[in-house]
N, C-alpha and C. Protein backbone atom coordinates (compact mmCIF):
# COMPACT_ATOMS: atom_id res chain seq x y z
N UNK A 1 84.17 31.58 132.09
CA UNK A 1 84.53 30.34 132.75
C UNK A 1 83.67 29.22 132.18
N UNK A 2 83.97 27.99 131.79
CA UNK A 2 83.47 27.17 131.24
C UNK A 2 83.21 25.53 132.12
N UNK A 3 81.85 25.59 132.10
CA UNK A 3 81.48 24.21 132.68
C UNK A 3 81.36 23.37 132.39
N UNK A 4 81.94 21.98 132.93
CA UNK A 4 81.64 20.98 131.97
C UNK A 4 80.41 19.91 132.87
N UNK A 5 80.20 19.40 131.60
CA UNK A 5 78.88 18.69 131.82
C UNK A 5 78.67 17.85 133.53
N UNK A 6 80.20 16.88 133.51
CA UNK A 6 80.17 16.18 134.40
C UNK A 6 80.19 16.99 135.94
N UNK A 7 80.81 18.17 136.16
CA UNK A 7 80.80 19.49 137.07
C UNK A 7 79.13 19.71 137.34
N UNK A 8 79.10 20.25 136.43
CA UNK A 8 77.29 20.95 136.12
C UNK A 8 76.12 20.04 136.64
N UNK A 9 76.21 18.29 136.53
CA UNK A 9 75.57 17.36 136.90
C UNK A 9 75.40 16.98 138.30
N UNK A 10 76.92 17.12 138.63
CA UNK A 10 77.11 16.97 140.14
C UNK A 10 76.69 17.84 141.01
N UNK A 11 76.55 19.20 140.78
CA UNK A 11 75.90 20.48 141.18
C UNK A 11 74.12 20.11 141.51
N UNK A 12 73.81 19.67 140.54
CA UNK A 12 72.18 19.47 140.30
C UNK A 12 72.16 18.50 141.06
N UNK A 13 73.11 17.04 141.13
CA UNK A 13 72.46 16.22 142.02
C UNK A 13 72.64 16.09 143.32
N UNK A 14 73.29 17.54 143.57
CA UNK A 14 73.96 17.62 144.95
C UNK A 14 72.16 18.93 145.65
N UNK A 15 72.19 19.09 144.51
CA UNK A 15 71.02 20.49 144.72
C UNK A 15 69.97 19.22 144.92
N UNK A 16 69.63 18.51 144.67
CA UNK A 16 68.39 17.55 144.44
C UNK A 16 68.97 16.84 146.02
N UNK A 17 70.06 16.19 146.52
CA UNK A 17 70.17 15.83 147.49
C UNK A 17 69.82 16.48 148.53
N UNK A 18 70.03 17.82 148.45
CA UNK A 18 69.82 18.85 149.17
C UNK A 18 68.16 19.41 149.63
N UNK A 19 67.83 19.02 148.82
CA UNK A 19 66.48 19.23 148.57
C UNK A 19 65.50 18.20 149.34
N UNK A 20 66.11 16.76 148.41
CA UNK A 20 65.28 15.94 149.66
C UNK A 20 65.34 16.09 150.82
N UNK A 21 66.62 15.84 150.98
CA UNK A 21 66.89 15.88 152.67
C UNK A 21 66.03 17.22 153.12
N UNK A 22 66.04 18.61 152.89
CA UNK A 22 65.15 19.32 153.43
C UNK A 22 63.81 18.94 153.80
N UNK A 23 63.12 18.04 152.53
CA UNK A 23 61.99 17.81 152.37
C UNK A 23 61.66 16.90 153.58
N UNK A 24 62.56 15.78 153.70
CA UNK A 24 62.46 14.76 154.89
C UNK A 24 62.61 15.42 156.14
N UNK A 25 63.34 16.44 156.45
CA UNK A 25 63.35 16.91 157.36
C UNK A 25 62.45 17.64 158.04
N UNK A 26 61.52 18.90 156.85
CA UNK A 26 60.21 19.08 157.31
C UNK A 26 59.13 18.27 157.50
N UNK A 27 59.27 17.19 156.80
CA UNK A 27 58.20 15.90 156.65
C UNK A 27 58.18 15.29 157.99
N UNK A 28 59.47 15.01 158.83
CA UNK A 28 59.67 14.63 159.96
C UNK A 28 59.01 15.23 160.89
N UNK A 29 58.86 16.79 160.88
CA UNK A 29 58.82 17.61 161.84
C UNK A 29 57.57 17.92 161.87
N UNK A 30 56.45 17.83 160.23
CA UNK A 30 55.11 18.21 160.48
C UNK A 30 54.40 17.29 160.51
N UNK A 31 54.56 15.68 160.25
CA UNK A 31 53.84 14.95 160.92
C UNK A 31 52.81 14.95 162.23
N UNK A 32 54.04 15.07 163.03
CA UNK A 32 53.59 14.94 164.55
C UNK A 32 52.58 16.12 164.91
N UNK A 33 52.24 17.09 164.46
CA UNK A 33 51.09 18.21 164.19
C UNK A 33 49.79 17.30 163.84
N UNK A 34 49.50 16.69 162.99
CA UNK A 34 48.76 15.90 162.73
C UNK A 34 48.33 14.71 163.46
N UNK A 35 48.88 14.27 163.63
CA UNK A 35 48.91 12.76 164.50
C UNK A 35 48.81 12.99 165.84
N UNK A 36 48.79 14.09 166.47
CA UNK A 36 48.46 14.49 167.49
C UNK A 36 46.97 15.10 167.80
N UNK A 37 46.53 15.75 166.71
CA UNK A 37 45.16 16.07 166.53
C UNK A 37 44.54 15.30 165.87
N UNK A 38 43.64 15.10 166.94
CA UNK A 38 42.26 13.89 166.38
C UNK A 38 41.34 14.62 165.65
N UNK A 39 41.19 15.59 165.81
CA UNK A 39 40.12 16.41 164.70
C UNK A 39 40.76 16.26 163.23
N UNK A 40 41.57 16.04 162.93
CA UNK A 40 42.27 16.21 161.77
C UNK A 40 41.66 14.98 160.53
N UNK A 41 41.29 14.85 159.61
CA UNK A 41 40.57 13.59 158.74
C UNK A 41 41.63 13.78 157.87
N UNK A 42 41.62 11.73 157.83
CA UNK A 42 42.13 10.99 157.53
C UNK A 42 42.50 11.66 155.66
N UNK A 43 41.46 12.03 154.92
CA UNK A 43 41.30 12.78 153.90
C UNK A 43 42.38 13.64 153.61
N UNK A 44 42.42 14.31 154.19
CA UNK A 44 43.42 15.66 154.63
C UNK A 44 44.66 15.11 154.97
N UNK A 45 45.12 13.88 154.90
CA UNK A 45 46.59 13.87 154.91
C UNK A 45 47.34 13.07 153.78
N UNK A 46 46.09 12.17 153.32
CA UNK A 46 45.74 11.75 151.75
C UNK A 46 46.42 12.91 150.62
N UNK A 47 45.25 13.86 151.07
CA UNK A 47 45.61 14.93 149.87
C UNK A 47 46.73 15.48 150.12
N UNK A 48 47.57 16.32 151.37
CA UNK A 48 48.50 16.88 151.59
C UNK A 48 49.64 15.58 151.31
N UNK A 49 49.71 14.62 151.05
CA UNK A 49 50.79 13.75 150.78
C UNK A 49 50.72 13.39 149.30
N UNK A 50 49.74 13.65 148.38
CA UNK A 50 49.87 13.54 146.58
C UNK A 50 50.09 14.52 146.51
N UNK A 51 49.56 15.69 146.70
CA UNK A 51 50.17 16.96 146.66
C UNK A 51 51.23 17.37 146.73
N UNK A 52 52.01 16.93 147.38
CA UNK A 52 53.37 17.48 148.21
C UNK A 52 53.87 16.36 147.15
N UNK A 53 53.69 15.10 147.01
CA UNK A 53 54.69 14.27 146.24
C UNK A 53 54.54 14.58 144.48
N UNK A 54 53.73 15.25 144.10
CA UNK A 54 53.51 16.22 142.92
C UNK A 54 54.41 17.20 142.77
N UNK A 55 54.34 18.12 143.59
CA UNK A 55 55.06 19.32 144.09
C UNK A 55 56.81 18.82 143.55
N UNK A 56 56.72 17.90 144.83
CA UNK A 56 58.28 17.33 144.98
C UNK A 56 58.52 16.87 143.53
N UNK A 57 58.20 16.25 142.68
CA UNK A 57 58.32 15.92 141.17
C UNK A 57 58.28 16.68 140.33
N UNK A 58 57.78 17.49 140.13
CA UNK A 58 57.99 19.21 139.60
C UNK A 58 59.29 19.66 140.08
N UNK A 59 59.61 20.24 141.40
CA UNK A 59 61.00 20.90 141.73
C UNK A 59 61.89 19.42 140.92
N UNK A 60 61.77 18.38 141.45
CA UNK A 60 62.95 17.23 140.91
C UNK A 60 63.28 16.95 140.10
N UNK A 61 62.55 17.46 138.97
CA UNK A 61 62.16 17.05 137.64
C UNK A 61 62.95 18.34 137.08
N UNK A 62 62.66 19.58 137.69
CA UNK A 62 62.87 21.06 137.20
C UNK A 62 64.90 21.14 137.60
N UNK A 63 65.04 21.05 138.75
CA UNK A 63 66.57 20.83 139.11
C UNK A 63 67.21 19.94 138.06
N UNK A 64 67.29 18.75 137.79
CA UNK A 64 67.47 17.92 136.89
C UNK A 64 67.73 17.95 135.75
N UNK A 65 66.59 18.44 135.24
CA UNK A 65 66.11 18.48 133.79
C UNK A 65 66.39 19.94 132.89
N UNK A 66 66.33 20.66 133.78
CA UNK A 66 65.50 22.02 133.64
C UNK A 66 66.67 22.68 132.28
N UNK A 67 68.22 22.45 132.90
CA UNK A 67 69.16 23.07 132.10
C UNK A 67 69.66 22.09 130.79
N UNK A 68 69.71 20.92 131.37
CA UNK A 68 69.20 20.16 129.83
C UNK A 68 68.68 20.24 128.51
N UNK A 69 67.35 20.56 128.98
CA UNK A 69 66.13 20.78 128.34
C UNK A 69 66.39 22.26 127.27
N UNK A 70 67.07 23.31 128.49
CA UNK A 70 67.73 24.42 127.87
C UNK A 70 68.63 24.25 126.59
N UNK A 71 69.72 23.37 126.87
CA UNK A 71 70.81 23.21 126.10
C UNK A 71 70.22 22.57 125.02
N UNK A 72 68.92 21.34 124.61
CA UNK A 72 68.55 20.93 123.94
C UNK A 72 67.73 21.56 122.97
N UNK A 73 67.30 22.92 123.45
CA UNK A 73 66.65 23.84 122.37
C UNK A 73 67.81 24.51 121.56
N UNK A 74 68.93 24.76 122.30
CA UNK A 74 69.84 25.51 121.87
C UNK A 74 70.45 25.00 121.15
N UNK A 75 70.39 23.58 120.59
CA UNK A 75 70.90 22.95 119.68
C UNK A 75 72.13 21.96 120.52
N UNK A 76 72.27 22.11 121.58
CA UNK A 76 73.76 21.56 122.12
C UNK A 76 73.22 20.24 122.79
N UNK A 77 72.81 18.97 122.08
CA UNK A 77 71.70 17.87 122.21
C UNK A 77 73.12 16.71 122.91
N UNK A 78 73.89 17.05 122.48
CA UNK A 78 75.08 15.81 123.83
C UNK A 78 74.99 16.59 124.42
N UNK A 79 76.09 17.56 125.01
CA UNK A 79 75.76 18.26 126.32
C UNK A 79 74.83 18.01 127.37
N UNK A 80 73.46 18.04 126.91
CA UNK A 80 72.18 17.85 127.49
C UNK A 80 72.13 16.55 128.03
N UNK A 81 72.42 15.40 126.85
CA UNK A 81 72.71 14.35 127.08
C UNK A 81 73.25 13.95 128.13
N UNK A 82 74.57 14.29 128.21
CA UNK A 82 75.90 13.99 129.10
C UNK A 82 75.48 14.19 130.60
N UNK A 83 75.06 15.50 130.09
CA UNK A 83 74.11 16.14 132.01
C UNK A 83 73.46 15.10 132.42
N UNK A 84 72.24 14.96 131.59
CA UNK A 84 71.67 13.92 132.24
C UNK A 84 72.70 12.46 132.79
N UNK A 85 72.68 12.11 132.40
CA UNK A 85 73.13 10.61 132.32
C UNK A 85 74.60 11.21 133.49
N UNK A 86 75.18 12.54 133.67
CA UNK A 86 76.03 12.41 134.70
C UNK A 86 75.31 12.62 135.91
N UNK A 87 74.46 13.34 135.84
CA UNK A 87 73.01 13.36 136.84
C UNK A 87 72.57 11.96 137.46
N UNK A 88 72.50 11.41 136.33
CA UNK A 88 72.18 9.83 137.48
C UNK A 88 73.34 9.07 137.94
N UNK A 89 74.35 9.20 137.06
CA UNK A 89 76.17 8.37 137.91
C UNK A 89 75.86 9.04 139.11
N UNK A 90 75.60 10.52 139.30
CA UNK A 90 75.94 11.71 140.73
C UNK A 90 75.29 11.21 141.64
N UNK A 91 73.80 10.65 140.99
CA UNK A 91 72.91 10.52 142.55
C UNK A 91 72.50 9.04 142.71
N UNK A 92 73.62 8.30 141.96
CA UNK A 92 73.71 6.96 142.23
C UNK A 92 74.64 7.06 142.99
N UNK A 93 75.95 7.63 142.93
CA UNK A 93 77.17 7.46 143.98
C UNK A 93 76.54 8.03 145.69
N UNK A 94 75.62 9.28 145.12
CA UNK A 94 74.99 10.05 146.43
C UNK A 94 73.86 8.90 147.20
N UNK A 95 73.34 8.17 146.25
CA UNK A 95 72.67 6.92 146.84
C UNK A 95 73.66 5.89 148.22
N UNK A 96 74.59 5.73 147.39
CA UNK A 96 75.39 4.65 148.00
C UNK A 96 75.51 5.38 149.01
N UNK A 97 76.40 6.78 149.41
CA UNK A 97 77.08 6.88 150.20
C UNK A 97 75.63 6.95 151.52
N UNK A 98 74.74 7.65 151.16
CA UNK A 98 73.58 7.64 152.38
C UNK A 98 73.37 5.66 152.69
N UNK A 99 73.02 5.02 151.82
CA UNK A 99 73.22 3.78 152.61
C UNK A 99 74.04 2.97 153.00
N UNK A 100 75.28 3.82 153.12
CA UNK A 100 76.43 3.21 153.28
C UNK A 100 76.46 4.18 154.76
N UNK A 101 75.84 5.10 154.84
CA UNK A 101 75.95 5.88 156.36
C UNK A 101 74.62 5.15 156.95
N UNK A 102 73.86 4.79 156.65
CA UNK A 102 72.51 4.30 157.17
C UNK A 102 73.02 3.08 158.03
N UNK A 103 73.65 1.99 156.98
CA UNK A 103 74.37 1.04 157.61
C UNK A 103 75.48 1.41 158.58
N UNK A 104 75.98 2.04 158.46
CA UNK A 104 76.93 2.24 159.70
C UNK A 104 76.47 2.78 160.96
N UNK A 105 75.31 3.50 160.85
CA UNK A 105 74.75 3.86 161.83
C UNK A 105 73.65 3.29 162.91
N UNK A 106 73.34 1.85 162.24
CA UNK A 106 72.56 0.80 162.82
C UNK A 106 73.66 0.50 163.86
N UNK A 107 73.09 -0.10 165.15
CA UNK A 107 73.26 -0.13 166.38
C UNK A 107 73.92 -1.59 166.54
N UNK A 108 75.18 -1.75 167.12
CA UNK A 108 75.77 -3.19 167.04
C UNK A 108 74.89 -4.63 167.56
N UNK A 109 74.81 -5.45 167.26
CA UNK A 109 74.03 -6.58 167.80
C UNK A 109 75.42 -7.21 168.92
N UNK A 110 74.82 -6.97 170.08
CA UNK A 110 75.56 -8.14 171.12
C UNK A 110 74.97 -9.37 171.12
C-alpha cells in the first residue's frame, strides 16, 4: 500500500495535535499540586517547566521530522521535502480550526 506524502503529513500533524493537547491537559491537571503546596520552591517549577518544554521539543521535533529525516538518508530528498512543508499546511489548517473553536466558544457579550 502506498503513501503519499500529503496523507503521511497529515497523520504526523494530527499525532503532534494529539500530543499537545495531551500535554495541556496534564499541564492543567498538575499545576494545581503545586500551587497548593507552599513547601514547594519557586526553583522547582522553573526547572520542571524547561525541562518538560525540552522534552516537548524532542517528541515534536521527533513526530515531525523523524520520517523525513529517514527518507532523506534514503536518498528520497522531495518526498522528505513535501512531508515537511505538508506538515506545516496540516498544522496551520489544525491551527485555525482550534481558534476558530476558541472563538466560538467565548461567551456572548449582552
Amino acid at each position: 500500500m502506498k503513501f503519499y506524502p500529503k496523507s503521511i503529513a497529515f497523520f504526523q500533524a494530527l499525532g503532534l495535535a494529539l500530543y499537545v493537547g495531551l500535554f495541556a491537559f496534564l499541564a492543567i491537571h498538575i499545576v494545581p499540586w503545586f500551587e497548593n503546596n507552599p513547601a514547594t520552591h519557586p526553583a522547582l517549577g522553573i526547572i520542571l517547566f524547561l525541562l518538560a518544554f525540552v522534552i516537548s521539543a524532542v517528541i515534536s521535533g521527533s513526530i515531525i521530522l523523524g520520517y523525513p529525516i529517514f527518507l532523506f538518508f534514503e536518498g528520497k530528498r522531495k518526498d522528505a521535502l513535501k512531508i515537511v512543508l505538508w506538515s506545516v499546511v496540516w498544522l496551520l489548517l489544525l491551527l485555525g480550526i482550534f481558534v476558530v473553536m476558541a472563538l466560538l466558544s467565548l461567551p456572548a457579550k449582552s
